[in-house]
Protein backbone atom coordinates (compact mmCIF):
# COMPACT_ATOMS: atom_id res chain seq x y z
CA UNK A 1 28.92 -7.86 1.55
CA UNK A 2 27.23 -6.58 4.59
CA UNK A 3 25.49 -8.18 7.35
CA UNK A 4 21.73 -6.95 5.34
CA UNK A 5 22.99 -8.65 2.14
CA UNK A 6 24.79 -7.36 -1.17
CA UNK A 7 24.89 -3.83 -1.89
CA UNK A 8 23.22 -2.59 -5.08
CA UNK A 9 24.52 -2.22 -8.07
CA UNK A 10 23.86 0.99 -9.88
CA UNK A 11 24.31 -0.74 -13.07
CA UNK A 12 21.57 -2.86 -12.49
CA UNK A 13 19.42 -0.23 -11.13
CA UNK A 14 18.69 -2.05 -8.21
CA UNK A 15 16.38 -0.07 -5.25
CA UNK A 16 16.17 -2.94 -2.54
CA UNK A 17 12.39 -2.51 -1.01
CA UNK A 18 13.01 -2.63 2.67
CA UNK A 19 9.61 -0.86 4.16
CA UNK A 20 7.74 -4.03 5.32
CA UNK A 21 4.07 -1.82 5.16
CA UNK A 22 5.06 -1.66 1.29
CA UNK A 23 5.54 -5.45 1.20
CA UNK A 24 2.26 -6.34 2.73
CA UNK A 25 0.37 -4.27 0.28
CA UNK A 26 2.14 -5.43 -2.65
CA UNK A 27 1.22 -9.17 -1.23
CA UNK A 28 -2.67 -8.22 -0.71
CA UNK A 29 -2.79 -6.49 -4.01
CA UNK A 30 -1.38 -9.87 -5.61
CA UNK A 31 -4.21 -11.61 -3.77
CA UNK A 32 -2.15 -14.71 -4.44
CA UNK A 33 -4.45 -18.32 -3.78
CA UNK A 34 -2.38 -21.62 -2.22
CA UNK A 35 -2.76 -23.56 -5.86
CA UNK A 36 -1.24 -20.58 -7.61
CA UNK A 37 2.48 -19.65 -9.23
CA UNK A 38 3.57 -17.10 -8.96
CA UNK A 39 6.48 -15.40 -11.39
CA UNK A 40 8.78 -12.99 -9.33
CA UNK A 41 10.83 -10.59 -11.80
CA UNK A 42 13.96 -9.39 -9.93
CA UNK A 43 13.59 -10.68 -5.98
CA UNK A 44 16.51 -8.56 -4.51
CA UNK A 45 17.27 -9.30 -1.21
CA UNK A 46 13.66 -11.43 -0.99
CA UNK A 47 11.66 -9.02 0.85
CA UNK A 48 8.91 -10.03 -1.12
CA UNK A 49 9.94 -13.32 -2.18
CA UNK A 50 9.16 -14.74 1.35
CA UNK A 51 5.72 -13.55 1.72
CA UNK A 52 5.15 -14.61 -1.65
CA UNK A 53 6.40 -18.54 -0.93
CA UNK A 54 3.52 -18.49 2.43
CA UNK A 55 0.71 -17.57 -0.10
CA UNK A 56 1.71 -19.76 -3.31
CA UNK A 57 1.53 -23.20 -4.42
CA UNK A 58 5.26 -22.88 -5.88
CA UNK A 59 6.95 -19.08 -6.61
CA UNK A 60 9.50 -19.07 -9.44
CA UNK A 61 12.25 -16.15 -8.68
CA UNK A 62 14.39 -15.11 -11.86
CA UNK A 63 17.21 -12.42 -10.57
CA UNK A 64 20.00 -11.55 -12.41
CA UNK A 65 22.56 -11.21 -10.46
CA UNK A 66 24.81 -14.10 -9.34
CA UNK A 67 25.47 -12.64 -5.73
CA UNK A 68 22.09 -12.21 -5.01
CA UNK A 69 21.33 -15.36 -6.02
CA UNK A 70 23.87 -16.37 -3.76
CA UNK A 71 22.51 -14.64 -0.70
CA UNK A 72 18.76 -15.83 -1.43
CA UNK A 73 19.65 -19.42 -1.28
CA UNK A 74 20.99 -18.84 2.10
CA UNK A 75 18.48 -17.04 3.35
CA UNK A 76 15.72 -18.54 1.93
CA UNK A 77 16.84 -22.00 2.14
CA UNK A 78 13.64 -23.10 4.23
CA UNK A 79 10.94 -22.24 1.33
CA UNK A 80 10.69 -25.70 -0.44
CA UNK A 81 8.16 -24.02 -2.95
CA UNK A 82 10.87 -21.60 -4.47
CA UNK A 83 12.33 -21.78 -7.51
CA UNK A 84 14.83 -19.58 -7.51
CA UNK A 85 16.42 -19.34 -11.20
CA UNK A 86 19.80 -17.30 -12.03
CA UNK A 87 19.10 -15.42 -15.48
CA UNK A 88 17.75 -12.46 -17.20
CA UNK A 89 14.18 -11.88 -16.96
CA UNK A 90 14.06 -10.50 -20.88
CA UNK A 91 15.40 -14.02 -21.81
CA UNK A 92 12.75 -15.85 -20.03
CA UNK A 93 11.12 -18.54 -21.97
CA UNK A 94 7.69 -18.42 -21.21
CA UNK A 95 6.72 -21.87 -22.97
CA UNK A 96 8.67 -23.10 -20.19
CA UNK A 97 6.47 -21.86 -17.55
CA UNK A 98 3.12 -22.68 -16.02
CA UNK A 99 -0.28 -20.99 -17.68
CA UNK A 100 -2.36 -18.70 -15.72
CA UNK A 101 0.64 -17.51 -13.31
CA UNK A 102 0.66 -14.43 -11.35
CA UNK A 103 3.53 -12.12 -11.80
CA UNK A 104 4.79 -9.88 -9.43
CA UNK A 105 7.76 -7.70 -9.76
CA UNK A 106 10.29 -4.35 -8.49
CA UNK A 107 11.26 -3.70 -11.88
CA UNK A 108 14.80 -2.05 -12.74
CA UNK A 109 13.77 1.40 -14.26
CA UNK A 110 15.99 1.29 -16.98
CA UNK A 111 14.59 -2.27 -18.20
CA UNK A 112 10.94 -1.52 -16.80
CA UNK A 113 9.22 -0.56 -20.78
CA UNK A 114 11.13 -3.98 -23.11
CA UNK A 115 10.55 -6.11 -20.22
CA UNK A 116 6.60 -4.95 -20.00
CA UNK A 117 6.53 -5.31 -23.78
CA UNK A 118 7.91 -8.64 -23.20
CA UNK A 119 5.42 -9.28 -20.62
CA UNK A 120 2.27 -7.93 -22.66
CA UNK A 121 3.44 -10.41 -25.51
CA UNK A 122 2.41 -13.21 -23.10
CA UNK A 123 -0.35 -11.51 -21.59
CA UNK A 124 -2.41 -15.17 -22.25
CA UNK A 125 -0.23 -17.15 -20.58
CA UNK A 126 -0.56 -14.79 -16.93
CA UNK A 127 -3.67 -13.96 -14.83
CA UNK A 128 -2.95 -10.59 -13.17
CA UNK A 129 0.62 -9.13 -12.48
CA UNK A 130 1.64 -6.20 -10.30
CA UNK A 131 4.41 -4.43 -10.64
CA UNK A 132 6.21 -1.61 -8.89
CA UNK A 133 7.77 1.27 -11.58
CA UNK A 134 8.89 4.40 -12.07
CA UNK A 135 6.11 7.37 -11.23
CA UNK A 136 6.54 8.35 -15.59
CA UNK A 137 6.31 4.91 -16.85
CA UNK A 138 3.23 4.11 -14.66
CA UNK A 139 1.44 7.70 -16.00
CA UNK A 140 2.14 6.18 -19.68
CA UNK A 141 0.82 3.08 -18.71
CA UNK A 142 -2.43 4.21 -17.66
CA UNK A 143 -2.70 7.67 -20.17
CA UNK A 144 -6.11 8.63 -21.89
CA UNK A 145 -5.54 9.49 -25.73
CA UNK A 146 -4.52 13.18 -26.44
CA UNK A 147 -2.38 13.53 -23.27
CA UNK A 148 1.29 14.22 -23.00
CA UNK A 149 1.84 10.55 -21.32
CA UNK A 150 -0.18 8.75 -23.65
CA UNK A 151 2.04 6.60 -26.31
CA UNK A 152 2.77 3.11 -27.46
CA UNK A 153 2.47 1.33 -23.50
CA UNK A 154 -0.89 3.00 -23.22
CA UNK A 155 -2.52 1.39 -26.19
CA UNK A 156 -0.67 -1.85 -25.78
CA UNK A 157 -1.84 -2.10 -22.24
CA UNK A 158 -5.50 -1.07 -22.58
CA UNK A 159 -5.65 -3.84 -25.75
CA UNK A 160 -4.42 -6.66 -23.58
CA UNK A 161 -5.11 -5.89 -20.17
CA UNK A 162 -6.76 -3.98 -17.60
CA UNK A 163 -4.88 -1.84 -15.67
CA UNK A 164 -5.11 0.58 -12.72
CA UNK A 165 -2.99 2.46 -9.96
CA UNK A 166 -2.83 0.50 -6.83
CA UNK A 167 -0.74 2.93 -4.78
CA UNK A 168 2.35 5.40 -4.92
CA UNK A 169 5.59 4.19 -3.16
CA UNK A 170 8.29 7.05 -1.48
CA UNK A 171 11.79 6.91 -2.38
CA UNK A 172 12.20 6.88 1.18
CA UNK A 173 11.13 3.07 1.18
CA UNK A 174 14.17 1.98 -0.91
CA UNK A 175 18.19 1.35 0.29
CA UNK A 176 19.32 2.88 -1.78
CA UNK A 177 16.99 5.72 -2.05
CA UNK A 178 16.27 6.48 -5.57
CA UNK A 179 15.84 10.05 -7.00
CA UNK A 180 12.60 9.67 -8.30
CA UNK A 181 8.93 7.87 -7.01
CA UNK A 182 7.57 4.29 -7.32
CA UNK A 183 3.98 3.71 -8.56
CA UNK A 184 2.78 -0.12 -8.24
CA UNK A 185 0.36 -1.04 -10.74
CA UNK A 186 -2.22 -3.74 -10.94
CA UNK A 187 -3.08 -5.75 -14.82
CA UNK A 188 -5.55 -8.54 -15.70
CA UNK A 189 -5.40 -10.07 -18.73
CA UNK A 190 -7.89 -9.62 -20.65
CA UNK A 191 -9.88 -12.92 -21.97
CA UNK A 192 -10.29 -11.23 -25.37
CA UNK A 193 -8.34 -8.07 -26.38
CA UNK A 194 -10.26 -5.18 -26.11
CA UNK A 195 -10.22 -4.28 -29.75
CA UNK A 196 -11.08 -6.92 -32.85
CA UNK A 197 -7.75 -6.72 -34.62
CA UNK A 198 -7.36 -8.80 -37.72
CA UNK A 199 -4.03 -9.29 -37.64
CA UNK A 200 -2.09 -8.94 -34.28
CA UNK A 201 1.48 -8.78 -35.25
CA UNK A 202 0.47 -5.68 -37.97
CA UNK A 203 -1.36 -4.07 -35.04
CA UNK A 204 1.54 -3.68 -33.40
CA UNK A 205 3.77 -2.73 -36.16
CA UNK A 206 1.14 -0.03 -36.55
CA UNK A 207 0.87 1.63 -33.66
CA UNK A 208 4.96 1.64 -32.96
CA UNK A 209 5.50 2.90 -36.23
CA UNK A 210 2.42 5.79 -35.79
CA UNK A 211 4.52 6.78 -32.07
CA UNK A 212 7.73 6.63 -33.54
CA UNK A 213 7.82 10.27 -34.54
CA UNK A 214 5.79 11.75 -31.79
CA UNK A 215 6.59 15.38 -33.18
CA UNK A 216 5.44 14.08 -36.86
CA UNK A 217 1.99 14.14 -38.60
CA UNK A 218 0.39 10.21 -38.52
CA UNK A 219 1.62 10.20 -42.11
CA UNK A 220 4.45 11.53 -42.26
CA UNK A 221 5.46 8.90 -39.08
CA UNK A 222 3.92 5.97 -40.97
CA UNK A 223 5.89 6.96 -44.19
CA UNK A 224 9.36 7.19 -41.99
CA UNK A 225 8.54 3.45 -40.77
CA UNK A 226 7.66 1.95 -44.30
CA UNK A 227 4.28 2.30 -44.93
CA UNK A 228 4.81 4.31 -48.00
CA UNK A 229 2.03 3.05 -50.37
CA UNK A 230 -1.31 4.09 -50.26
CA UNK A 231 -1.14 5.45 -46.71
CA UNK A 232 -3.11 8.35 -47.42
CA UNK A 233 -5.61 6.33 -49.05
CA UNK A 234 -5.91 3.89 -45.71
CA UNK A 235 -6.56 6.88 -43.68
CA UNK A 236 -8.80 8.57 -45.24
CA UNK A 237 -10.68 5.18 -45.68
CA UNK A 238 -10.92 5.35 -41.38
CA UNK A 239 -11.82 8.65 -41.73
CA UNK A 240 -8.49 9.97 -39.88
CA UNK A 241 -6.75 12.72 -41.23
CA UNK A 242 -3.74 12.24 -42.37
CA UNK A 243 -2.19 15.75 -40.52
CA UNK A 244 -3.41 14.07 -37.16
CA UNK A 245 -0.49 13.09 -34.44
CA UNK A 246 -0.58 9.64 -32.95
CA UNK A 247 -1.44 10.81 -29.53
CA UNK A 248 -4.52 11.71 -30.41
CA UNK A 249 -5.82 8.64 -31.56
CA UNK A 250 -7.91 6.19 -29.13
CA UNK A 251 -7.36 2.37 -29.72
CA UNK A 252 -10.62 2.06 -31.95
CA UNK A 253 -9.04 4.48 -34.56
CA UNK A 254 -5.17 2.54 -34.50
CA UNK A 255 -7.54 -0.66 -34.90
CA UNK A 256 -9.47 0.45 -37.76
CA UNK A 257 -6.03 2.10 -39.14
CA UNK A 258 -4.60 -1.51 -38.75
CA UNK A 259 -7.31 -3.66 -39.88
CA UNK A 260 -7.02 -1.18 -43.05
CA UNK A 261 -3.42 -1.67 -43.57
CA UNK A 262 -4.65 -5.47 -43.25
CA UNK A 263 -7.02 -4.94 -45.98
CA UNK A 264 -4.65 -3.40 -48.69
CA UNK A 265 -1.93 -6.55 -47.85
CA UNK A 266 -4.11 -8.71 -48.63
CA UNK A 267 -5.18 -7.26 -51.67
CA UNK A 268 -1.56 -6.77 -52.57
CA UNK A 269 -1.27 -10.47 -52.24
CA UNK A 270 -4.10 -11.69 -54.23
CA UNK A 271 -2.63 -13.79 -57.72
């Protein structure tokens, strides 16, 4: 261990921020109030965790690793309002947590798309989150319909939140440097998803099923994932052809797709 803390773990993926210019706009773009909590995914050495503890009511820090743990408990030992918690961030209970928190968080690149699933899941229980990424997951996160980028995260993030490119981040702002860019990203949650879906959980079945063969015709995806009856039916019922890809759909055709898939369920139900 050296005098600036643990070294990373390439395991892990861990890129300690250490470019204090970064830190300040990260804190300004959380625009964190005093009667706020805050959620911090993955503190690292704390650059961020400090600033965050001066603008909160209370900050609650889950990291992973037991060293750094370790070292923020020591060096952070003066901020009554943290709660510093040793665990995995996927494994966070969120019924356990405050409503209406801000989230913040340097997230590992090679956990950065489950954990934001995870994250979009809860998206009523958080205000606003931002969250520093890889330069490709933050294009898919913001992608229009019928570009290369735009997948499963892009339709999942425009239905629950709002989301837009704060700033770009240099490698050069990381020990250790990484070999590709940062992008942080800014989300509200939406009040009311931006599409009327009648059944949420088939929604999302949906759309990772229609992305789950990106090379595939809509059908032919849908058929590999189990919807094999009546599929051609249901889409010609939304009026989208069935030789379609899903990339080229916008949210309002997946939602009527859905909300059709709803339909026939329910029929297949009835006594």
């Amino acid at each position: 261990m050296s005098s600036r803390g643990p070294s990373s773990r390439k395991a892990l993926g861990q890129h300690f921020l250490i470019d204090p210019n970064i830190v300040r706009k990260i804190v300004a773009a959380a625009d964190v109030r005093g009667d706020e909590t805050v959620l911090e995914i993955g503190p690292g050495l704390g650059a961020l965790t400090r600033p965050l503890c001066e603008a909160a009511k209370r900050v609650i820090a889950v990291e992973i690793d037991g060293r750094l743990v370790a070292h923020l408990q020591q060096t952070l030992h003066d901020c009554p309002n943290l709660d510093l918690r040793h665990g995995d961030a996927l494994e966070v209970c969120f019924d356990d947590l405050p409503e209406r928190m801000v989230v913040v968080a340097n997230l590992p690149y090679y956990i950065s798309s489950p954990l934001l699933f995870a994250l979009f899941e809860q998206y009523r229980r958080w205000d606003r989150m931002v969250v520093m990424l890889q330069r490709e997951v933050a294009r898919r996160l913001v992608a229009a319909p019928g570009t290369r980028d735009y997948g499963i995260l892009s339709v999942l993030t425009r239905y629950r939140t709002e989301a837009a490119v704060a700033f770009h981040v240099s490698p050069n702002c990381f020990r250790p440097r990484p070999d590709v860019g940062s992008t942080v990203v800014t989300f509200t949650s939406r009040e009311r998803p931006a599409a009327d879906v009648a059944d949420e959980a088939l929604f999302v079945r949906v759309v990772r099923a229609a992305f789950a063969h990106r090379r595939k015709t809509l059908l032919n995806s849908l058929r590999d994932e189990g919807f094999t009856r009546d599929t051609v039916a249901v889409l010609r019922e939304t009026g989208i052809e069935p030789s379609r890809r899903a990339e080229t759909l916008a949210l309002e055709e997946l939602t009527r797709l859905a909300n059709a898939m709803h339909g026939l369920e329910a029929k297949d139900d009835r006594p």
